[in-house]
Protein backbone atom coordinates (compact mmCIF):
# COMPACT_ATOMS: atom_id res chain seq x y z
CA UNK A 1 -11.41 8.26 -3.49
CA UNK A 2 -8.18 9.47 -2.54
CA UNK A 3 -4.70 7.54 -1.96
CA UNK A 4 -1.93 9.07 -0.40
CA UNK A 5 1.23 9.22 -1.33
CA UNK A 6 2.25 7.72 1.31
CA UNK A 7 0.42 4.94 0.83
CA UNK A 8 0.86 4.50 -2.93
CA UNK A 9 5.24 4.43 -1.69
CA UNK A 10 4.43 2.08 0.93
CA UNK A 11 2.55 -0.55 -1.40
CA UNK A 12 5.65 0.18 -4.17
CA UNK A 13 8.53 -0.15 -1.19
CA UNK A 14 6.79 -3.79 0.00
CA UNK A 15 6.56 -5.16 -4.08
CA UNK A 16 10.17 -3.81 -4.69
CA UNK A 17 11.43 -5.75 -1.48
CA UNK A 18 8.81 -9.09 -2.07
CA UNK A 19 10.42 -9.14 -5.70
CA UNK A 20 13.77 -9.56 -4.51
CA UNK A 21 13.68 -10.83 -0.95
CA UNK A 22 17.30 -12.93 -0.78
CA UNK A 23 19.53 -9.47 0.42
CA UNK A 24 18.46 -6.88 2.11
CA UNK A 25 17.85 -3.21 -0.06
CA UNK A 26 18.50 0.16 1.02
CA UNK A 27 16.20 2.76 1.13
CA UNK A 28 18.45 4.90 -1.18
CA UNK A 29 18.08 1.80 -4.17
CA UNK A 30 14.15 1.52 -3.73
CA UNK A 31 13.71 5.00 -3.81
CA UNK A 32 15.69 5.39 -6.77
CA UNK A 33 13.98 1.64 -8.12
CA UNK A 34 10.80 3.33 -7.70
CA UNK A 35 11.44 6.94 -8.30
CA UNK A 36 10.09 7.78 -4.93
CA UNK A 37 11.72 10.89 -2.97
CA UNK A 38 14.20 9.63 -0.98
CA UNK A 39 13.34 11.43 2.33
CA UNK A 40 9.67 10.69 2.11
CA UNK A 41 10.18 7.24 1.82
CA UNK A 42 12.73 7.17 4.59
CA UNK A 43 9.25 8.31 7.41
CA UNK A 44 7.15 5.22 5.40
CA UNK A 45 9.45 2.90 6.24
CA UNK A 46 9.57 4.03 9.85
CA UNK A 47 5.87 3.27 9.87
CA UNK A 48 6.29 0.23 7.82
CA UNK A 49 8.91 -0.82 10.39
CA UNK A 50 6.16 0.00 13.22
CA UNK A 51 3.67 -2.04 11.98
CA UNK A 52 6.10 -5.34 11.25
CA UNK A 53 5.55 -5.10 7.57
CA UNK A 54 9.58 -4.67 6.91
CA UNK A 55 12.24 -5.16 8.93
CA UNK A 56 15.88 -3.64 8.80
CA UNK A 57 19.53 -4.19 9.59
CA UNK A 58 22.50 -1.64 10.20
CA UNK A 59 25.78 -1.73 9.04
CA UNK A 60 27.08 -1.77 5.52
CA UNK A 61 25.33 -5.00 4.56
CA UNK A 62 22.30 -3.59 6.06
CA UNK A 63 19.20 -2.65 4.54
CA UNK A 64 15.52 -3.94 4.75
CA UNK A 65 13.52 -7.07 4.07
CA UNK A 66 10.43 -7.32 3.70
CA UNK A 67 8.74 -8.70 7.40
CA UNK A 68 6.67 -10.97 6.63
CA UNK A 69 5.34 -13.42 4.18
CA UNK A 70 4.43 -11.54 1.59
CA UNK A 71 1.57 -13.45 0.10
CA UNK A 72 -0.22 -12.44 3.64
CA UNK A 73 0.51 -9.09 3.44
CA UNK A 74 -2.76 -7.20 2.04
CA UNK A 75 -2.86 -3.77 0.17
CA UNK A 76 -5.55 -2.92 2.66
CA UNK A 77 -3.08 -3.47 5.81
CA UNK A 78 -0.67 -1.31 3.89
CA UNK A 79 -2.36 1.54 3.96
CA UNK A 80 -4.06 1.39 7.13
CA UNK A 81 -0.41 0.85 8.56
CA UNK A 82 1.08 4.34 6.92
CA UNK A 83 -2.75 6.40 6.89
CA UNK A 84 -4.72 5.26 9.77
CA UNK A 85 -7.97 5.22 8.85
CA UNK A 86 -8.87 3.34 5.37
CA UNK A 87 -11.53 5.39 4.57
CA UNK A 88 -12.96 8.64 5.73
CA UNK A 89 -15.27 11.65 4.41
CA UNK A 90 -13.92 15.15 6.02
CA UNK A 91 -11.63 13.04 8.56
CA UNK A 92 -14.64 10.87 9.57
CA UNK A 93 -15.55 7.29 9.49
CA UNK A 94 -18.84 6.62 6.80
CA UNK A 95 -20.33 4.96 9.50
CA UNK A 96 -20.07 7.89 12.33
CA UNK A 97 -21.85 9.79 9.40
CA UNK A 98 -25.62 11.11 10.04
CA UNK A 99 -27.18 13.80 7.75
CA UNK A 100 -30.42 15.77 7.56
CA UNK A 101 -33.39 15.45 5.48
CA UNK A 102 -32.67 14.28 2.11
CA UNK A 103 -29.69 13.69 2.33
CA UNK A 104 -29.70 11.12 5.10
CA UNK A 105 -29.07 8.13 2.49
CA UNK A 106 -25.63 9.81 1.56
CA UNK A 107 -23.80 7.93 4.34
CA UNK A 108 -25.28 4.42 3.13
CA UNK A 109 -23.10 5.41 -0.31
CA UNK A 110 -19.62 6.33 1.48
CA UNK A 111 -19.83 2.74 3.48
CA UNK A 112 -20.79 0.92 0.23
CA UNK A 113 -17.85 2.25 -1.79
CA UNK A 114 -15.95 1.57 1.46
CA UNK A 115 -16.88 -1.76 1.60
CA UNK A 116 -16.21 -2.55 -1.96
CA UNK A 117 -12.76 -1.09 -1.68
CA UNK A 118 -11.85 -2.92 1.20
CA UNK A 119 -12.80 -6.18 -0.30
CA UNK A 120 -10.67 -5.63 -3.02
CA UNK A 121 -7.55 -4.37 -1.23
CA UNK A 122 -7.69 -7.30 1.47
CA UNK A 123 -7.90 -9.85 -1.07
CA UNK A 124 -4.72 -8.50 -3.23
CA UNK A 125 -1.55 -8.97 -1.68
CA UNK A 126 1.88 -7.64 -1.79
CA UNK A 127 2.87 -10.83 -3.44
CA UNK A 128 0.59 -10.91 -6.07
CA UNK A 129 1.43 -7.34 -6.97
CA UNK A 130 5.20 -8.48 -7.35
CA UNK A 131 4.02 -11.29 -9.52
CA UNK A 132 2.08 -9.11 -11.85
CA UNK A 133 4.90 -6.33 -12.01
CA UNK A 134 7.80 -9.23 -12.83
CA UNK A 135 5.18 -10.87 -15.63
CA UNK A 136 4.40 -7.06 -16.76
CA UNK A 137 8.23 -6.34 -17.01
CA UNK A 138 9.30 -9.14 -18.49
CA UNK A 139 6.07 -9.04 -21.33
CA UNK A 140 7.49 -5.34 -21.88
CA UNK A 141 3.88 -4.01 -20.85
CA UNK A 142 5.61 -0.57 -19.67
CA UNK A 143 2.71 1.38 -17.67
CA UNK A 144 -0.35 -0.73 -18.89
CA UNK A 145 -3.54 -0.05 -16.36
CA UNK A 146 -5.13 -2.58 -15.67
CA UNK A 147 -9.19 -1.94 -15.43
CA UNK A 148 -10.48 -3.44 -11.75
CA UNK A 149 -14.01 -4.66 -12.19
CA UNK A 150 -15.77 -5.09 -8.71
């Protein structure tokens, strides 16, 4: 399975700005925050922005926020928000999949892992993800990876 960068920056942009949602931040600090090329982040947050999941003001107290709560803000929405599509083999959906002979129960594979996937990423949120990086941090647990059982 694949994640794009773009979707791995948007998920790190929303948990920077749900862990410190009482000022705005500037694209420049979360970039920098999360070591994240400034100018790609810049076109995720015009996404981000499209879909309602941030929110921004100009000016020199401007910045973003994050748009809504974040605790109903799902990893899954993330992505689909910056990628599209959640899932796809060769640029199509599992289910639009059909092949021949023996390999006909391939498909059936692509929408389990699919499904699995999606379960997990709608049930964490952007919330949660702040909570575990501020407990991480503060424990000192550096760049600990954390084993997802599903």
């Amino acid at each position: 399975m694949h994640i794009s960068a773009k979707a791995d920056y948007a998920v790190r942009a929303l948990v920077e700005l749900a862990a410190d949602s009482t000022r705005p931040l500037t694209c420049e600090g979360i970039a920098a925050a999360q070591e994240i090329p400034f100018r790609f982040l810049k076109s995720v947050f015009r996404a981000l922005r499209a879909a309602g999941l941030v929110r921004s003001q100009r000016g020199c107290e401007g910045g973003y926020w994050i748009g809504r709560d974040a605790g109903l803000i799902t990893v899954a929405e993330v992505m689909t928000a910056v990628d599209g599509a959640f899932f796809t083999v060769r640029d199509e959906s599992p289910a639009d999949l059909a092949y021949p002979g023996t390999g006909r129960a391939v498909p059936g594979v692509w929408q389990d892992v699919e499904a699995v996937a999606l379960a997990l990423l709608r049930r964490t949120t952007i919330a949660e993800l702040a909570r575990r990086g501020a407990a991480a941090e503060g424990a000192g647990a550096g760049s600990r990876r954390r084993e997802v059982g599903v």
